[in-house]
PDB file of N, CA and C in Angstrom:
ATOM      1  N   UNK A   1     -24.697 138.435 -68.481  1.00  0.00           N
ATOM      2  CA  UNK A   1     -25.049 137.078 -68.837  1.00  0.00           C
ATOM      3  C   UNK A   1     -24.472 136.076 -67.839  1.00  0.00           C
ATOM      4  N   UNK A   2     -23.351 136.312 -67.163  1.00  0.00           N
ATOM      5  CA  UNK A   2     -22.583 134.718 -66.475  1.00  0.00           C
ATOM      6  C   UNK A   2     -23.060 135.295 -64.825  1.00  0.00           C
ATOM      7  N   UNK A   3     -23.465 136.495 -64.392  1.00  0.00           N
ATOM      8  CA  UNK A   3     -24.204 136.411 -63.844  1.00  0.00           C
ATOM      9  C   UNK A   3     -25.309 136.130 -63.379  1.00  0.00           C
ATOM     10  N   UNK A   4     -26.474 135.957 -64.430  1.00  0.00           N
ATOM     11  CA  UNK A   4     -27.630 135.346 -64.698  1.00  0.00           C
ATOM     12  C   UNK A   4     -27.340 133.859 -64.449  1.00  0.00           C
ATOM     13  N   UNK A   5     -26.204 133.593 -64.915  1.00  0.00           N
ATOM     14  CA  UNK A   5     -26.435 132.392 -65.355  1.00  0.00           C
ATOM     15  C   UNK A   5     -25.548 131.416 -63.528  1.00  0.00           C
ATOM     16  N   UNK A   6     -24.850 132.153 -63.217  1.00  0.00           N
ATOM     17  CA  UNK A   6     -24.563 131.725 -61.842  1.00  0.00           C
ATOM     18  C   UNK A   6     -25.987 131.570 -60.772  1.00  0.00           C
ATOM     19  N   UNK A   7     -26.247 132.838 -61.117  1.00  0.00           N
ATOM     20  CA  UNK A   7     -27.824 132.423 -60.182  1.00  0.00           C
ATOM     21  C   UNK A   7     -28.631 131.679 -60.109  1.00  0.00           C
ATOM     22  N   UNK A   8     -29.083 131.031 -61.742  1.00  0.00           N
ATOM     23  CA  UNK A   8     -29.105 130.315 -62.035  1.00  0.00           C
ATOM     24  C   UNK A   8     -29.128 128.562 -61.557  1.00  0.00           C
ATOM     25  N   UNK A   9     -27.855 128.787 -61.320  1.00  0.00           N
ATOM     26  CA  UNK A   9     -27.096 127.817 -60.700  1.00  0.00           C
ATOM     27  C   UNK A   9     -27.371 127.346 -59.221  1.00  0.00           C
ATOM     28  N   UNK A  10     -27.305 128.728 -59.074  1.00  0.00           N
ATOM     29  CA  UNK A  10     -27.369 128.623 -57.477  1.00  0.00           C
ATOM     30  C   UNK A  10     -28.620 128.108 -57.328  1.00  0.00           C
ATOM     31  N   UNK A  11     -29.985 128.436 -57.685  1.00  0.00           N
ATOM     32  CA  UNK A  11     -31.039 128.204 -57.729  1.00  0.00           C
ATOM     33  C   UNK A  11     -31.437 126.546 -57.711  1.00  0.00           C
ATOM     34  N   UNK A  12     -30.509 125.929 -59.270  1.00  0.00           N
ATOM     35  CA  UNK A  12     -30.827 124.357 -59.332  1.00  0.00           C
ATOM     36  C   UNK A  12     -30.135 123.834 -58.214  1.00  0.00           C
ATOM     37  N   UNK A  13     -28.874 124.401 -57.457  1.00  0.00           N
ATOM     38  CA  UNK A  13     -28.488 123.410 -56.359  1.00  0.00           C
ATOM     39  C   UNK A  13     -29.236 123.693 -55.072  1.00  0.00           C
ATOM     40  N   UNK A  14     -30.399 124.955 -54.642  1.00  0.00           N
ATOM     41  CA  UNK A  14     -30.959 125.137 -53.673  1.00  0.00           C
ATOM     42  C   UNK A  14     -31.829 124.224 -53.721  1.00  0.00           C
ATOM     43  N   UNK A  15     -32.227 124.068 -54.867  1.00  0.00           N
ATOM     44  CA  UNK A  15     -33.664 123.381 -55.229  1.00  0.00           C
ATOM     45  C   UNK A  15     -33.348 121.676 -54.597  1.00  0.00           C
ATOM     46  N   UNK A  16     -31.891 121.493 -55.026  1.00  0.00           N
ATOM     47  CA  UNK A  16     -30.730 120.179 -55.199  1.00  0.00           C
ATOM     48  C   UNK A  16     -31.860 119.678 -53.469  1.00  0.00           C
ATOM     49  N   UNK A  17     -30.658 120.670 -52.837  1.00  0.00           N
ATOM     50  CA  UNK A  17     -30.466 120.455 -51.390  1.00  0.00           C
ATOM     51  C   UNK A  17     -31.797 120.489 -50.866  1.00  0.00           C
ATOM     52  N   UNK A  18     -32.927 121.101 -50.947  1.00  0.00           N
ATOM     53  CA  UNK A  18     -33.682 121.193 -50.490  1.00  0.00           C
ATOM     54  C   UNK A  18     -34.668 119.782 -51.074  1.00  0.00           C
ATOM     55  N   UNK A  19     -34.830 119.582 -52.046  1.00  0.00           N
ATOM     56  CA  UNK A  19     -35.349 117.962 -52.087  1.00  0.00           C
ATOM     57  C   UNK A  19     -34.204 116.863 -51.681  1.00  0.00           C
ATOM     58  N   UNK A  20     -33.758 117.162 -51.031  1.00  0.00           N
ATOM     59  CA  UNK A  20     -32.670 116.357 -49.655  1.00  0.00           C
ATOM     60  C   UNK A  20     -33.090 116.226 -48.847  1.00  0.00           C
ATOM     61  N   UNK A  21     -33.493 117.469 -48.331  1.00  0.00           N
ATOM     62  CA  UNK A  21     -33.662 117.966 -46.965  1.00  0.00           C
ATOM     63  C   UNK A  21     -33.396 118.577 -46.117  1.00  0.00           C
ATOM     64  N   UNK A  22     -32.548 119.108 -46.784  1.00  0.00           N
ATOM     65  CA  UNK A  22     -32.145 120.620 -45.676  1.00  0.00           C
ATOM     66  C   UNK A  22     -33.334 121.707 -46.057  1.00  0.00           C
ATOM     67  N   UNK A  23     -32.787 122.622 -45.160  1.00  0.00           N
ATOM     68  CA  UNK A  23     -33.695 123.999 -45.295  1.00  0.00           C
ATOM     69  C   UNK A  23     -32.746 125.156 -45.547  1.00  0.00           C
ATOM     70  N   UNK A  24     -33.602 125.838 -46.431  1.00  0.00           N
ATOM     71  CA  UNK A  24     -32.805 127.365 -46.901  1.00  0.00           C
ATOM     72  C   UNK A  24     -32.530 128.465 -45.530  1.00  0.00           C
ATOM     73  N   UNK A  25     -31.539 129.187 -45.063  1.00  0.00           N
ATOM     74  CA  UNK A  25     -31.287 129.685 -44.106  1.00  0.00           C
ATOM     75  C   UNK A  25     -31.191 131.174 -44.919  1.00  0.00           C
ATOM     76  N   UNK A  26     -30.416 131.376 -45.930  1.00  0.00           N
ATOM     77  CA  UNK A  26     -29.666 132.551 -46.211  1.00  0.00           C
ATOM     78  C   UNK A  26     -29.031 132.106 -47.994  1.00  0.00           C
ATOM     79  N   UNK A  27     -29.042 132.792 -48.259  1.00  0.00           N
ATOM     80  CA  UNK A  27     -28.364 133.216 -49.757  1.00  0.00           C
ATOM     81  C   UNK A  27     -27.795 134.263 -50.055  1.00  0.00           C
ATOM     82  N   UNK A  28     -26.751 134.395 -51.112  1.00  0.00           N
ATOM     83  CA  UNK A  28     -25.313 135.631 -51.294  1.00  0.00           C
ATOM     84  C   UNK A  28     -25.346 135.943 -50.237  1.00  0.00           C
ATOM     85  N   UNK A  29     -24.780 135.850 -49.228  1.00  0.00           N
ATOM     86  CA  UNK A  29     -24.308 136.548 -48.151  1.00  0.00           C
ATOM     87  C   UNK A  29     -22.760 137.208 -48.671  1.00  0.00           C
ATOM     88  N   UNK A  30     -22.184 138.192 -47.814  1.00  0.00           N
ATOM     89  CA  UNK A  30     -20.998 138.191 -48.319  1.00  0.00           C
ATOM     90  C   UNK A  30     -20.329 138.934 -46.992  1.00  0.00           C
ATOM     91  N   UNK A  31     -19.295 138.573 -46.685  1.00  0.00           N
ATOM     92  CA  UNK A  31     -18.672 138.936 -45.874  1.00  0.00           C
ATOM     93  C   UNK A  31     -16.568 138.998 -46.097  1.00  0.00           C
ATOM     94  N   UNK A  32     -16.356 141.233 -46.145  1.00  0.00           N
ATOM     95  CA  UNK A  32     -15.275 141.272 -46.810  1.00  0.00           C
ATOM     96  C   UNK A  32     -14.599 140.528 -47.697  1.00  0.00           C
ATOM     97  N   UNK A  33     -15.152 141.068 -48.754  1.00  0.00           N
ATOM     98  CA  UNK A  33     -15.259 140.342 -50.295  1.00  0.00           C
ATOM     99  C   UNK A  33     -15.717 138.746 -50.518  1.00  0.00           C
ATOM    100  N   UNK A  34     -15.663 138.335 -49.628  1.00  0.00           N
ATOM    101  CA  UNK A  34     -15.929 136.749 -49.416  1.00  0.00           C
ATOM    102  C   UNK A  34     -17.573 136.229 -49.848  1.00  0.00           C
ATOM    103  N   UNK A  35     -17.976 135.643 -50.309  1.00  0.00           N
ATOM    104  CA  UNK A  35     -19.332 135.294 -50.853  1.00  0.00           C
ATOM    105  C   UNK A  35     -19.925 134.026 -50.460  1.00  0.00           C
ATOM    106  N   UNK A  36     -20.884 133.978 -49.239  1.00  0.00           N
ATOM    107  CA  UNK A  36     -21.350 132.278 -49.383  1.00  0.00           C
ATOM    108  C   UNK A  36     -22.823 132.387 -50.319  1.00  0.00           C
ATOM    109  N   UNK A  37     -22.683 131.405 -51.174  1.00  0.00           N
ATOM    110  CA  UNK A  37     -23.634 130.962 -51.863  1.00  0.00           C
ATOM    111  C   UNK A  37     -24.979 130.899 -51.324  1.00  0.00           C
ATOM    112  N   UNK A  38     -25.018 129.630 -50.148  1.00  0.00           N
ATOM    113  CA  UNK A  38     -26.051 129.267 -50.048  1.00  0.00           C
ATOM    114  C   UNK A  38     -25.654 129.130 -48.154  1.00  0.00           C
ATOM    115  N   UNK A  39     -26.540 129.229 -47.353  1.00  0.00           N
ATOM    116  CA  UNK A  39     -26.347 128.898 -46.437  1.00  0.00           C
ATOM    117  C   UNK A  39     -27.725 128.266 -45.859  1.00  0.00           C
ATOM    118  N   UNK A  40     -27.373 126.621 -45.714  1.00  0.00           N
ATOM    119  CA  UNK A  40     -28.606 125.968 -44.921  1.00  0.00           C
ATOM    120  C   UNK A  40     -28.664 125.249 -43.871  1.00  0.00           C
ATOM    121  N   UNK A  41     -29.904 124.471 -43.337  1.00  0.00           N
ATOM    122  CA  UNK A  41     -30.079 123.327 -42.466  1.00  0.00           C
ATOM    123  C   UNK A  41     -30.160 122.377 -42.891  1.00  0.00           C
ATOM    124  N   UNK A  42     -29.659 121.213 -42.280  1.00  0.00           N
ATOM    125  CA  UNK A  42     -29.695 119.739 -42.290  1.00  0.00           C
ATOM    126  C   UNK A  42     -29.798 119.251 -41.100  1.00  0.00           C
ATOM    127  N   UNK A  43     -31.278 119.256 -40.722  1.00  0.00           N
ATOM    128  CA  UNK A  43     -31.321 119.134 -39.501  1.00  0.00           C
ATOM    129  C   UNK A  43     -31.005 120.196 -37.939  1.00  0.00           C
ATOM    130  N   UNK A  44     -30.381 119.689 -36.962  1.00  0.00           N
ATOM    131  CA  UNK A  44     -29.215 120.697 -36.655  1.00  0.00           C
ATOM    132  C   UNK A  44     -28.120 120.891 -36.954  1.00  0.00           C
ATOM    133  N   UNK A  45     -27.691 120.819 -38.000  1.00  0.00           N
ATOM    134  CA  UNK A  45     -26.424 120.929 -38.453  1.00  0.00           C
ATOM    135  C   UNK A  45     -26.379 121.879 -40.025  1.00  0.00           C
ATOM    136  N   UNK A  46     -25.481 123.378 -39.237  1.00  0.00           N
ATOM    137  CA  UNK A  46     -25.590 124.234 -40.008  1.00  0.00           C
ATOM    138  C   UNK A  46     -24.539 124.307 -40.953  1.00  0.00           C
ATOM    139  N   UNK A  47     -24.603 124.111 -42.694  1.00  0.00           N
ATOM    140  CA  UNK A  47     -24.364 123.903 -43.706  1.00  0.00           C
ATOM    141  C   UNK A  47     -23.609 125.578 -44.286  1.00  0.00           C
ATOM    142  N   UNK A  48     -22.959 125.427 -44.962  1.00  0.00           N
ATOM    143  CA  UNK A  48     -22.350 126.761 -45.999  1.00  0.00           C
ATOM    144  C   UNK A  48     -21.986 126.112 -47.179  1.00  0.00           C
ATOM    145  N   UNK A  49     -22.435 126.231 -47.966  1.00  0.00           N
ATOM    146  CA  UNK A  49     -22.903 125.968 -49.656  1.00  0.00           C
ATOM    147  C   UNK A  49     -22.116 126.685 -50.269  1.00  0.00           C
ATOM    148  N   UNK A  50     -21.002 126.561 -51.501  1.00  0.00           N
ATOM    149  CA  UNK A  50     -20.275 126.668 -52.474  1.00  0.00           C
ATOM    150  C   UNK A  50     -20.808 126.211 -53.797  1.00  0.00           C
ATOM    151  N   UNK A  51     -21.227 126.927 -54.611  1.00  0.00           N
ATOM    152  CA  UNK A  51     -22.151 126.012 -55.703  1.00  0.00           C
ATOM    153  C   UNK A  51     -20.853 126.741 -57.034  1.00  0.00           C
ATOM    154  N   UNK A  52     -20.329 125.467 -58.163  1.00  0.00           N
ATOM    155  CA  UNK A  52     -19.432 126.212 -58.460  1.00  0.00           C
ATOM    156  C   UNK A  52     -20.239 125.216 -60.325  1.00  0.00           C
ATOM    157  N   UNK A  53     -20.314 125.757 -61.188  1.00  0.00           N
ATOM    158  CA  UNK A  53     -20.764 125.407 -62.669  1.00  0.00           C
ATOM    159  C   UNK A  53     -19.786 125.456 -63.619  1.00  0.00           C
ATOM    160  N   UNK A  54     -19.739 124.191 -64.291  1.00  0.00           N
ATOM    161  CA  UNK A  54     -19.209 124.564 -65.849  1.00  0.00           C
ATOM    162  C   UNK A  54     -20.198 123.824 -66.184  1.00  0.00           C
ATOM    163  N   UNK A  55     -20.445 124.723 -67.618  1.00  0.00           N
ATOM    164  CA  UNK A  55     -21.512 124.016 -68.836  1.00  0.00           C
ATOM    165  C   UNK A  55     -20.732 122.990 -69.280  1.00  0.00           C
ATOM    166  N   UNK A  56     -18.840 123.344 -69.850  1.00  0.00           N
ATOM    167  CA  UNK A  56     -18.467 121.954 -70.546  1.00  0.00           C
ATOM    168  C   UNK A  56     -17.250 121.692 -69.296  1.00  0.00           C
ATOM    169  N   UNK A  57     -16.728 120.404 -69.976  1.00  0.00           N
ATOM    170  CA  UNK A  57     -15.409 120.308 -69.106  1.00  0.00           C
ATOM    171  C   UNK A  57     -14.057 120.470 -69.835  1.00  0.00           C
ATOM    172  N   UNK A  58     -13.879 121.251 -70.841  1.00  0.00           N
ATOM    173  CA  UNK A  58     -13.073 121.655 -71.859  1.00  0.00           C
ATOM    174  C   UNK A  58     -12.067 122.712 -70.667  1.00  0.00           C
ATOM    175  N   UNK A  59     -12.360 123.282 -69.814  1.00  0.00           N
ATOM    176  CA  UNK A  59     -11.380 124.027 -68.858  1.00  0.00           C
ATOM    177  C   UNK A  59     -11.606 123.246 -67.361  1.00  0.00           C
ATOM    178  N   UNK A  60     -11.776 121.515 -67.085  1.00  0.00           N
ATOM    179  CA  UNK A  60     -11.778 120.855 -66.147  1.00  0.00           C
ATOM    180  C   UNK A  60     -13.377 120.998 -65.702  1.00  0.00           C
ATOM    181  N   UNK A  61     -13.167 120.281 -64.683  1.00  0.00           N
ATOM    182  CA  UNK A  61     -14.777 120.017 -63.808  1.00  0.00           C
ATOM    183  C   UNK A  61     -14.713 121.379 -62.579  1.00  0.00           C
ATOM    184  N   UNK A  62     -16.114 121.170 -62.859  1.00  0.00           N
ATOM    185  CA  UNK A  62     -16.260 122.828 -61.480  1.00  0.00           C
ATOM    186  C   UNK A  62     -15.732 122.705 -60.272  1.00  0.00           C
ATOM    187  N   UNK A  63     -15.128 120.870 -59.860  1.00  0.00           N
ATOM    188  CA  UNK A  63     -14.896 120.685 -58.352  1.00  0.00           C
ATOM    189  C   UNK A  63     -13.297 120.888 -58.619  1.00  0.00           C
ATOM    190  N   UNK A  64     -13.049 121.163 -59.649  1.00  0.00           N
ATOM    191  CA  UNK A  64     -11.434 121.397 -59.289  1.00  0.00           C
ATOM    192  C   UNK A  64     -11.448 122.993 -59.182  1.00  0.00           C
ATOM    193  N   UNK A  65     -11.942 124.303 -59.227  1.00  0.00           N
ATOM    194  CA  UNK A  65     -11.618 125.391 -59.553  1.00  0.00           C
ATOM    195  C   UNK A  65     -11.899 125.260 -57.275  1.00  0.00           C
ATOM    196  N   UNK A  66     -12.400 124.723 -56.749  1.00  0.00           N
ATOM    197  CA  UNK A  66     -12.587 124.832 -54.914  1.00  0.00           C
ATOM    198  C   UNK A  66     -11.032 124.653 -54.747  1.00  0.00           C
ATOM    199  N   UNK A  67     -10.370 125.814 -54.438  1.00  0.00           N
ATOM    200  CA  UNK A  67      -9.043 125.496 -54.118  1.00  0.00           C
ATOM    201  C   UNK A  67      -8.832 125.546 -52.395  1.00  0.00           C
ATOM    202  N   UNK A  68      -8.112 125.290 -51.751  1.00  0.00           N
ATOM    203  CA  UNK A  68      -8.048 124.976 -49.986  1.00  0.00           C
ATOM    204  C   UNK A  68      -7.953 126.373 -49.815  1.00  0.00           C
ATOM    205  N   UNK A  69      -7.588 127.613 -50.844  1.00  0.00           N
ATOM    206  CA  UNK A  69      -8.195 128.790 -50.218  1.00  0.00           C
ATOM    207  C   UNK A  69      -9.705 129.328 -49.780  1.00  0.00           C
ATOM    208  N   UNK A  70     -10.116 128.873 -51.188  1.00  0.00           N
ATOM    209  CA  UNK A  70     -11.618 129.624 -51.119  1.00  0.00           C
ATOM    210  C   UNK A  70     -11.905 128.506 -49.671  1.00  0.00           C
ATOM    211  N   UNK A  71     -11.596 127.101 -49.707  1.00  0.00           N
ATOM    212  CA  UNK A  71     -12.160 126.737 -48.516  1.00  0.00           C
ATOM    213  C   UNK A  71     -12.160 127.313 -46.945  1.00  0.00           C
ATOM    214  N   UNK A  72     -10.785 127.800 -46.885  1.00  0.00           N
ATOM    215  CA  UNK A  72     -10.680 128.320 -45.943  1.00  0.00           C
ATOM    216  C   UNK A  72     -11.342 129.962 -46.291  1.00  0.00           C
ATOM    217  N   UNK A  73     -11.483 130.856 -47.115  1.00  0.00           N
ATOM    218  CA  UNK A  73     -12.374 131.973 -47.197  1.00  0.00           C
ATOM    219  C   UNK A  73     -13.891 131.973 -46.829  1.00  0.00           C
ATOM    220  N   UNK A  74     -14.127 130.460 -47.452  1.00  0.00           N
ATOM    221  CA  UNK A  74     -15.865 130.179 -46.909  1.00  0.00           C
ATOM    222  C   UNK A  74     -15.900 129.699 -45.258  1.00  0.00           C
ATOM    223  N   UNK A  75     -14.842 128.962 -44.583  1.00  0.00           N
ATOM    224  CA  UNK A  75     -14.622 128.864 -43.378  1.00  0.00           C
ATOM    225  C   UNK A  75     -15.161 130.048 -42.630  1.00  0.00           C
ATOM    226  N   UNK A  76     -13.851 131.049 -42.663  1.00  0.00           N
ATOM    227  CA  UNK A  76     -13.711 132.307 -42.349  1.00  0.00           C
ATOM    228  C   UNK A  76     -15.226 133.217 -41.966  1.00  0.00           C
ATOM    229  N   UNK A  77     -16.063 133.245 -43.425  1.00  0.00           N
ATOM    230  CA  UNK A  77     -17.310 133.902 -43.987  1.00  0.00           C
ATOM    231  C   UNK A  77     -18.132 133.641 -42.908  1.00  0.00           C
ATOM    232  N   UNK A  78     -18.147 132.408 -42.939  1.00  0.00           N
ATOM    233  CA  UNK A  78     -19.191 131.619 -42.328  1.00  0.00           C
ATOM    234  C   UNK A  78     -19.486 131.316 -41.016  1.00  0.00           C
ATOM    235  N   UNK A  79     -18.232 131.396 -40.500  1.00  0.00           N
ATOM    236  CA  UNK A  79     -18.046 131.531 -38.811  1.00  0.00           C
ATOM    237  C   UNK A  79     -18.677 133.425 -38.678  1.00  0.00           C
ATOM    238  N   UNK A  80     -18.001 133.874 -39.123  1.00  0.00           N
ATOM    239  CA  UNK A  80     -18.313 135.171 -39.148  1.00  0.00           C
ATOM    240  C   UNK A  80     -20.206 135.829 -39.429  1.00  0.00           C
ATOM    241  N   UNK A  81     -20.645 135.068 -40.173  1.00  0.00           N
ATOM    242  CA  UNK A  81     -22.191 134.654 -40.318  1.00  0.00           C
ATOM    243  C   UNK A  81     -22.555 134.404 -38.896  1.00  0.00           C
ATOM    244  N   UNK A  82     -22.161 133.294 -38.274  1.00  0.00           N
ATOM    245  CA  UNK A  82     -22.924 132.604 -37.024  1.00  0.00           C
ATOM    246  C   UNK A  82     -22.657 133.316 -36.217  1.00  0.00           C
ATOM    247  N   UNK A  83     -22.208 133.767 -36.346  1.00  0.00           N
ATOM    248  CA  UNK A  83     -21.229 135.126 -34.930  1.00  0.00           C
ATOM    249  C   UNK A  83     -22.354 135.751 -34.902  1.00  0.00           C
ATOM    250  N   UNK A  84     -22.393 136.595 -36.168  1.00  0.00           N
ATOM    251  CA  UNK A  84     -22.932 137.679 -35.936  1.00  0.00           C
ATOM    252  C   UNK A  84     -24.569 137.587 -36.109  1.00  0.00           C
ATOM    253  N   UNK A  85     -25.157 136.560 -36.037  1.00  0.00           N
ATOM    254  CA  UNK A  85     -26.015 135.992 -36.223  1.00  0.00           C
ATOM    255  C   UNK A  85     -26.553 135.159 -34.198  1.00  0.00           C
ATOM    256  N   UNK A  86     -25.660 135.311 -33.312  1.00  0.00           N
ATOM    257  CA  UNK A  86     -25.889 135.016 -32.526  1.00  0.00           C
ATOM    258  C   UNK A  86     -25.773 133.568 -32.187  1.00  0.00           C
ATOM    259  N   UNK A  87     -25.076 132.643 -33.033  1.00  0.00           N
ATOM    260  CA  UNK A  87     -24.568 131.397 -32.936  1.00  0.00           C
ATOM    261  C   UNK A  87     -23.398 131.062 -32.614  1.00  0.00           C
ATOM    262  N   UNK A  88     -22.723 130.406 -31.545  1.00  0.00           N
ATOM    263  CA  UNK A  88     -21.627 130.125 -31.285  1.00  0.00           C
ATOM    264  C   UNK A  88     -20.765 129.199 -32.062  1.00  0.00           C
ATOM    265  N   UNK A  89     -20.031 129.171 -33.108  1.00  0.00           N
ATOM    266  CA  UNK A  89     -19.644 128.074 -33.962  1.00  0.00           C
ATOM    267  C   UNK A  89     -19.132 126.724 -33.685  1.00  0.00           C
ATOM    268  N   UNK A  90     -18.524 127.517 -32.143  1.00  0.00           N
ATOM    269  CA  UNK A  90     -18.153 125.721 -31.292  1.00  0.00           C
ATOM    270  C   UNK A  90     -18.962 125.372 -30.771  1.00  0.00           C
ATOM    271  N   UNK A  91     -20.436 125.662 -31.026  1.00  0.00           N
ATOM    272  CA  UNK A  91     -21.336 124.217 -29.698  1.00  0.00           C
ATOM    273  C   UNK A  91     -22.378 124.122 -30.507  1.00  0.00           C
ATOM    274  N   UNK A  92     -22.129 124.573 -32.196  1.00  0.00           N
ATOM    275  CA  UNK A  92     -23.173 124.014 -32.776  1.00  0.00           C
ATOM    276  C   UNK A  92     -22.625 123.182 -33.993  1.00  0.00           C
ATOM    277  N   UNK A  93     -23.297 122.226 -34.966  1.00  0.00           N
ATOM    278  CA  UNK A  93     -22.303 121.501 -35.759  1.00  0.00           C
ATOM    279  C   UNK A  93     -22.531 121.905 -36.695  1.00  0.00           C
ATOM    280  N   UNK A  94     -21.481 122.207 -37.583  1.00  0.00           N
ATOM    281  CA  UNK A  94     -21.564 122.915 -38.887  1.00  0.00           C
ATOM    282  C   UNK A  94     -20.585 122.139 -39.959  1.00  0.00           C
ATOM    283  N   UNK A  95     -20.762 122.450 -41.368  1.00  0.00           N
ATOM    284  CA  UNK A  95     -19.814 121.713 -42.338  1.00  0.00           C
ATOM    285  C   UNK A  95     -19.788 122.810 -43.544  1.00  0.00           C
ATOM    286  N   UNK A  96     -18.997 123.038 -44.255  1.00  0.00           N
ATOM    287  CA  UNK A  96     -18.975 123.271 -45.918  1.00  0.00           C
ATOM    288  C   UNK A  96     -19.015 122.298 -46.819  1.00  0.00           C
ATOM    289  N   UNK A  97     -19.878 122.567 -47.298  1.00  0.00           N
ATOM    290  CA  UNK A  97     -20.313 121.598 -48.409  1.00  0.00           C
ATOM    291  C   UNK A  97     -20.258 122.183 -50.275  1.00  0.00           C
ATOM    292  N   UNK A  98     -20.053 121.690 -51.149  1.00  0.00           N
ATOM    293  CA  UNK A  98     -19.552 122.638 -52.584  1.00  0.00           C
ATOM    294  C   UNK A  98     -21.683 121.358 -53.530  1.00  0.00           C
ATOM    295  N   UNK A  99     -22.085 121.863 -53.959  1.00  0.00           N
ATOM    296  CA  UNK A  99     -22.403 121.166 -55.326  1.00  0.00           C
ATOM    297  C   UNK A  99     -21.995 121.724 -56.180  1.00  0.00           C
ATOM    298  N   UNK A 100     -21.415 120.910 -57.078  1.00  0.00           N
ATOM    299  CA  UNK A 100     -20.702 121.181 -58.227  1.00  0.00           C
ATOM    300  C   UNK A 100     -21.376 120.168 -59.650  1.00  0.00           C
ATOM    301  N   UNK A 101     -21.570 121.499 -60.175  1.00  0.00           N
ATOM    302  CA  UNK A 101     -22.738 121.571 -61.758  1.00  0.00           C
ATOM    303  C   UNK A 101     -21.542 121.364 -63.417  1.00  0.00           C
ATOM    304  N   UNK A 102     -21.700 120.131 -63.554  1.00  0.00           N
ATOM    305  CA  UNK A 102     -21.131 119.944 -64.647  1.00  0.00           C
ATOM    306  C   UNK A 102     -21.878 119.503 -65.838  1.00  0.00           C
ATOM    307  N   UNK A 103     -22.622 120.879 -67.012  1.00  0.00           N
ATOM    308  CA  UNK A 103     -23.717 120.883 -67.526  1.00  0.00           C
ATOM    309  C   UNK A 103     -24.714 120.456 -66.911  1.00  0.00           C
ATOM    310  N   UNK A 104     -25.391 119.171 -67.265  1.00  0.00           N
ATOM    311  CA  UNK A 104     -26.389 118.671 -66.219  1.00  0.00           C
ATOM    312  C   UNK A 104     -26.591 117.895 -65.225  1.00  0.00           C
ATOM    313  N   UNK A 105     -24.888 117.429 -64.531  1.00  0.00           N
ATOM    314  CA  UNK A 105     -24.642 116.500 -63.700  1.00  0.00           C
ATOM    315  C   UNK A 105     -24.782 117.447 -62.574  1.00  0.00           C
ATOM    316  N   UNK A 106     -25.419 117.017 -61.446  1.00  0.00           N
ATOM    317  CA  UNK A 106     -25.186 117.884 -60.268  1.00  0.00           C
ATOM    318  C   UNK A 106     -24.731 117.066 -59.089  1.00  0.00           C
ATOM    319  N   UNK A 107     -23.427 117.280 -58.358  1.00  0.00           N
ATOM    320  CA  UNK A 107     -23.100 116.413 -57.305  1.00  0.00           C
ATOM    321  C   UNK A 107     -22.747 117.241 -56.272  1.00  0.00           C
ATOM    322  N   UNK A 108     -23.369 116.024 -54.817  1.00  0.00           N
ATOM    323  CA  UNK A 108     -23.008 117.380 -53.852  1.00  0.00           C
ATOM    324  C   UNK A 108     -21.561 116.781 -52.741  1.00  0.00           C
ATOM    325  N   UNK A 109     -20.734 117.702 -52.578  1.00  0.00           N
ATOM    326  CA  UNK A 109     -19.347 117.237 -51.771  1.00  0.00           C
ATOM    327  C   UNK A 109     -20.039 117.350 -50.729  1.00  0.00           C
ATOM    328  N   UNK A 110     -20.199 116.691 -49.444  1.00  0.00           N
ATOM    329  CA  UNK A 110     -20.126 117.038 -48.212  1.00  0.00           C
ATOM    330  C   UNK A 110     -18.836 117.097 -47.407  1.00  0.00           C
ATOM    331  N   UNK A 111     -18.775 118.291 -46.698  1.00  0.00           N
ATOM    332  CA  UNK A 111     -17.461 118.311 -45.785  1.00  0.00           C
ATOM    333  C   UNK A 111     -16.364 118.625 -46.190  1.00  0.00           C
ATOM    334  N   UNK A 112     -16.298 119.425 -47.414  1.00  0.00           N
ATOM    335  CA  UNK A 112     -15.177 120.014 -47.633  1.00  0.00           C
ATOM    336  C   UNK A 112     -13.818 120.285 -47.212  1.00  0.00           C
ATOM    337  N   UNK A 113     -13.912 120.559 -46.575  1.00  0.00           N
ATOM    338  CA  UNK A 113     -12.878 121.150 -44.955  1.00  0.00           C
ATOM    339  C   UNK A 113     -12.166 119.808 -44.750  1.00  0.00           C
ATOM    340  N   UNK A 114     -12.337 118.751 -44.718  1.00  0.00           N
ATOM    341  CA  UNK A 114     -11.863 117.291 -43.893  1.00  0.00           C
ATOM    342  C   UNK A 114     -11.128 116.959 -45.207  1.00  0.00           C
TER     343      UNK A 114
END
């Protein structure tokens, strides 16, 4: 079930980003245990997506469970993505970004990392 229901998730914030304007690149990727959500475009500027849900806020909001680890784990992931993907991570511009789903509020962090 909370699998379903993450996908879910992931789904309403692809949908999020993409009536934005980015473009879908990649989804669950995972790299040594590490998991990026969503990975897209905004333009030229290549995106790594953290999509994190609570239905209530009775155990806090979903943007507090992004701790400066997982940030730096999705860092990590994600360089490791462009690598091996044939992208150099220093001469192209990239960011982590989280939307975070609180029941039906959906907001998106840009730039995590900063």
């Amino acid at each position: 079930m909370a699998r379903w229901i993450g996908h879910n998730q992931e789904k309403r914030a692809q949908q999020y980003l993409q009536r934005a304007g980015l473009t879908l690149v990649a989804k669950n990727v995972t790299y040594r245990g590490s998991e990026i959500d969503l990975i897209m475009k905004e333009q030229q500027t290549w995106v790594c997506v953290e999509v994190k849900y609570r239905q209530q806020d009775s155990h806090g909001h979903a943007a507090e469970t992004i701790s400066p680890a997982k940030i730096h784990r999705m860092g990590t992931a994600f360089q490791r993505y462009l690598s091996d993907n044939g992208i150099n991570s220093n001469m192209v511009p990239m960011r982590l970004d989280a939307v975070v789903i609180d029941g039906d509020t959906i907001n998106w962090l840009k730039n995590i990392a900063q």
